[in-house]
N, C-alpha and C. Protein backbone atom coordinates (compact mmCIF):
# COMPACT_ATOMS: atom_id res chain seq x y z
N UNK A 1 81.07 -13.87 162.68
CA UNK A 1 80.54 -12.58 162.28
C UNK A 1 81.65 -11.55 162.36
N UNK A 2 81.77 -11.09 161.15
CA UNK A 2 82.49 -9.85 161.03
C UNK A 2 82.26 -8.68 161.56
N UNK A 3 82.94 -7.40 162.25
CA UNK A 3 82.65 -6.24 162.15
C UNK A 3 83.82 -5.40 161.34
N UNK A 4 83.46 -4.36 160.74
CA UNK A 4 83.96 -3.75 159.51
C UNK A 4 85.14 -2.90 159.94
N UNK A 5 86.16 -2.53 158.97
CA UNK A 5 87.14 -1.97 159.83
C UNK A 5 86.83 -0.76 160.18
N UNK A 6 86.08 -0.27 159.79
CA UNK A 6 85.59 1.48 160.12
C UNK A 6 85.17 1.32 161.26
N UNK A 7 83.91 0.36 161.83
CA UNK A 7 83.52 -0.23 163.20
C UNK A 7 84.06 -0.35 164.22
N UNK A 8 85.30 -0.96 163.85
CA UNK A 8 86.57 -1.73 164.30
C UNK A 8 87.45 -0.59 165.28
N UNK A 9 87.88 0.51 164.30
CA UNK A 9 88.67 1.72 164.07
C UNK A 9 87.69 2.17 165.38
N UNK A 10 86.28 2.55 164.97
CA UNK A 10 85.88 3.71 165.72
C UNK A 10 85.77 3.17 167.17
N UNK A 11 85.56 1.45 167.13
CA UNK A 11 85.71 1.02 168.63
C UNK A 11 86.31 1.25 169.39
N UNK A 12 87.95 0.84 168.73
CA UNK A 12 89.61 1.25 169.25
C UNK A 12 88.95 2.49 169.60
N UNK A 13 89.06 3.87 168.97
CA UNK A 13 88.66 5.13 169.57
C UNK A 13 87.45 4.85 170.93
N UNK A 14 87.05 4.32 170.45
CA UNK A 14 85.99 4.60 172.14
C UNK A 14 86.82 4.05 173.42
N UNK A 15 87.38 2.67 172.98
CA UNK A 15 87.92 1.95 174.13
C UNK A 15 89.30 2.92 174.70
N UNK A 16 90.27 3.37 173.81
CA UNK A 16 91.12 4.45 174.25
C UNK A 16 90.28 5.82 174.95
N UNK A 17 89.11 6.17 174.44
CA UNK A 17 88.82 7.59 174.75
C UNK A 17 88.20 6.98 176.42
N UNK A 18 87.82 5.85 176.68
CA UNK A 18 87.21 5.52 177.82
C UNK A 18 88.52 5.75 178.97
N UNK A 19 89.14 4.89 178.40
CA UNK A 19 90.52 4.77 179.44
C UNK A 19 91.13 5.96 179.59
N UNK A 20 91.40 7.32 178.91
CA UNK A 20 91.66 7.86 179.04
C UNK A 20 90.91 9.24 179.98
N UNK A 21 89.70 9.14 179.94
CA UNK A 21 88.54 9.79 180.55
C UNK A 21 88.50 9.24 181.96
N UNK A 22 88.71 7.99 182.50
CA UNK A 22 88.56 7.21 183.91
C UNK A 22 89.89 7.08 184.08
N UNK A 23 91.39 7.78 183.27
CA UNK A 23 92.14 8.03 184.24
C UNK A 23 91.85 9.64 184.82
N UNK A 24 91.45 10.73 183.77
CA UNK A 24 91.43 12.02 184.45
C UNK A 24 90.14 12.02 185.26
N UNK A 25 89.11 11.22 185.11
CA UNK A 25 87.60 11.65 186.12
C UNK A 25 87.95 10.54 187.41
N UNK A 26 88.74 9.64 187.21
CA UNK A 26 89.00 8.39 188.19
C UNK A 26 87.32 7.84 188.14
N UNK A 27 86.89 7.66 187.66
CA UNK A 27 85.40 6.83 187.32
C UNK A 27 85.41 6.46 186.39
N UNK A 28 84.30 5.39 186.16
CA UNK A 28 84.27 5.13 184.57
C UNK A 28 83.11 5.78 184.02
N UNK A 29 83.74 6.44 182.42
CA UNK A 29 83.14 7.87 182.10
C UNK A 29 81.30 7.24 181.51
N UNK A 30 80.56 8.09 181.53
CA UNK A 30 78.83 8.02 181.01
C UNK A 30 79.28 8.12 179.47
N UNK A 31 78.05 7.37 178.64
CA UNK A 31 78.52 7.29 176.89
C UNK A 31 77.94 8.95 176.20
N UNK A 32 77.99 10.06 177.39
CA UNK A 32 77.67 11.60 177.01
C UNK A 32 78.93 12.06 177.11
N UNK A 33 79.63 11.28 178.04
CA UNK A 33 81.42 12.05 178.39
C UNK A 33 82.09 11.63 177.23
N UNK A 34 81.71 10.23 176.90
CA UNK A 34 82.76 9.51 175.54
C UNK A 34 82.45 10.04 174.42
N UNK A 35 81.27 10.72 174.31
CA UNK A 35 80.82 11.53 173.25
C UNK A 35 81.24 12.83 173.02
N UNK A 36 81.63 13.53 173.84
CA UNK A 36 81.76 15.04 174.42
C UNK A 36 83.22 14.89 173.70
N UNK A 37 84.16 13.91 174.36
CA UNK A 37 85.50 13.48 174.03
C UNK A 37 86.01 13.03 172.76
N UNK A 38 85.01 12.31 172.48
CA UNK A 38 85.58 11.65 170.58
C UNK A 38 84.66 12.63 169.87
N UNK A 39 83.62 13.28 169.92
CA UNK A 39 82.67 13.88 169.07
C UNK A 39 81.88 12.86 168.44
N UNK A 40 82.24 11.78 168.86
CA UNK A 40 80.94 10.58 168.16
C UNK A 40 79.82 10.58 168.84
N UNK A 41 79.26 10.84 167.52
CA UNK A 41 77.55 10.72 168.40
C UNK A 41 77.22 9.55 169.29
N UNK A 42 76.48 10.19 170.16
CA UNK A 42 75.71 8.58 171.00
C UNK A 42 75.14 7.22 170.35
N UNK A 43 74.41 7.77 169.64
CA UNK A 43 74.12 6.65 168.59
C UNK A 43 74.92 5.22 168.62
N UNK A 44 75.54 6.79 167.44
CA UNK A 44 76.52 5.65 166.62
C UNK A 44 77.55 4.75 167.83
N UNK A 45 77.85 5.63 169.39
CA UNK A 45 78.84 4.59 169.84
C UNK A 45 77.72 3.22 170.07
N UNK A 46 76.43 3.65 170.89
CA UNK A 46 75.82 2.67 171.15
C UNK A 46 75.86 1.57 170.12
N UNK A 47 75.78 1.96 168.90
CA UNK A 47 75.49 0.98 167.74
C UNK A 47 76.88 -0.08 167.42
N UNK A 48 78.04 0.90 167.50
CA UNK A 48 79.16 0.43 167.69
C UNK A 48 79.56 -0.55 169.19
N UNK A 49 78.99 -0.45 170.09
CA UNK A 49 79.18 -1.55 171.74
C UNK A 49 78.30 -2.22 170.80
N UNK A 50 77.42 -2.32 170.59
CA UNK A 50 76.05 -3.26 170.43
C UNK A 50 77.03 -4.78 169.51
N UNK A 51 77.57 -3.72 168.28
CA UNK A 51 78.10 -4.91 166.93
C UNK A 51 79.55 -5.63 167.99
N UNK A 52 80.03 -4.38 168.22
CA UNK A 52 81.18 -5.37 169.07
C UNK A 52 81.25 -6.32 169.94
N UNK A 53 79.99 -5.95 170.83
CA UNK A 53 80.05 -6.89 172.03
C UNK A 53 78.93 -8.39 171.27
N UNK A 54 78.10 -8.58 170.40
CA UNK A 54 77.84 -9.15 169.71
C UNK A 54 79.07 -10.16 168.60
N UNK A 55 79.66 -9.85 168.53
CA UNK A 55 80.83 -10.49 167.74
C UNK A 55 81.94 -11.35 168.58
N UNK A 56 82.01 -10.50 170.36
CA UNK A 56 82.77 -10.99 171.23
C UNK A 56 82.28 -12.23 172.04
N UNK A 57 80.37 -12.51 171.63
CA UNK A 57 79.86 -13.14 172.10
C UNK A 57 79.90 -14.23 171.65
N UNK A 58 80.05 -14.20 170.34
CA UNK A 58 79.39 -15.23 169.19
C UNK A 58 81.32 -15.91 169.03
N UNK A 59 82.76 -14.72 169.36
CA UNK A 59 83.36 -15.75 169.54
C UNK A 59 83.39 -16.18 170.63
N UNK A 60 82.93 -16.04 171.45
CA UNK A 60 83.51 -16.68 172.47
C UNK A 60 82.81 -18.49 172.21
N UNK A 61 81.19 -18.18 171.85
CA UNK A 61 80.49 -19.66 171.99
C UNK A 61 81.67 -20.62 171.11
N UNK A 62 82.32 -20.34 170.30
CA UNK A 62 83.25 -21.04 169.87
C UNK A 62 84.23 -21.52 170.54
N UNK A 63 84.56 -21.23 171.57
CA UNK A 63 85.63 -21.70 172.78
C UNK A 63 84.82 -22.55 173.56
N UNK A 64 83.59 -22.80 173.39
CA UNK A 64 82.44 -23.67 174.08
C UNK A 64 82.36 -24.61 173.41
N UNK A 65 82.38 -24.70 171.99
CA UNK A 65 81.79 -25.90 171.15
C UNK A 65 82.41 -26.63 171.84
N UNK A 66 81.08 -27.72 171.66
CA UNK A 66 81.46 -29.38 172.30
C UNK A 66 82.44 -29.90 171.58
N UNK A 67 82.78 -29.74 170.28
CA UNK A 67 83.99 -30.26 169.67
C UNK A 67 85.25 -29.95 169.60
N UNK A 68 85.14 -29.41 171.06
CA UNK A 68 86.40 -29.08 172.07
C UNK A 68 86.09 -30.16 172.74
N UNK A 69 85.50 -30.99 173.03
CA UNK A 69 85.86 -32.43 173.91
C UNK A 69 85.82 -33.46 173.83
């Protein structure tokens, strides 16, 4: 499963805007701080973790297939 490069793009932006937010708050930031910071709506980041971490899942079961053994 694909995610799109616009998806892709706006992820990179969240995953930088995170790291950069939990070095100045020293916590890891709420998805209202990552919002406040990129101007991306909540939504859309939620919608954006949702496709990504869905895609990271589906590769990973591929490092599982039995026809690895």
């Amino acid at each position: 499963m694909k995610v799109s490069k616009e998806l892709s793009k706006l992820n990179n932006v969240i995953i930088k805007a995170k790291e950069a937010l939990y070095q100045k708050l020293g916590k890891e930031p709420s998805i209202e701080e990552v919002s406040s910071f990129t101007g991306i709506d909540i939504n859309t980041i939620n919608e954006i973790e949702i496709a990504t971490s869905i895609t990271k899942s589906l590769d990973e079961e591929d490092e599982y297939n039995l026809y690895n053994y």
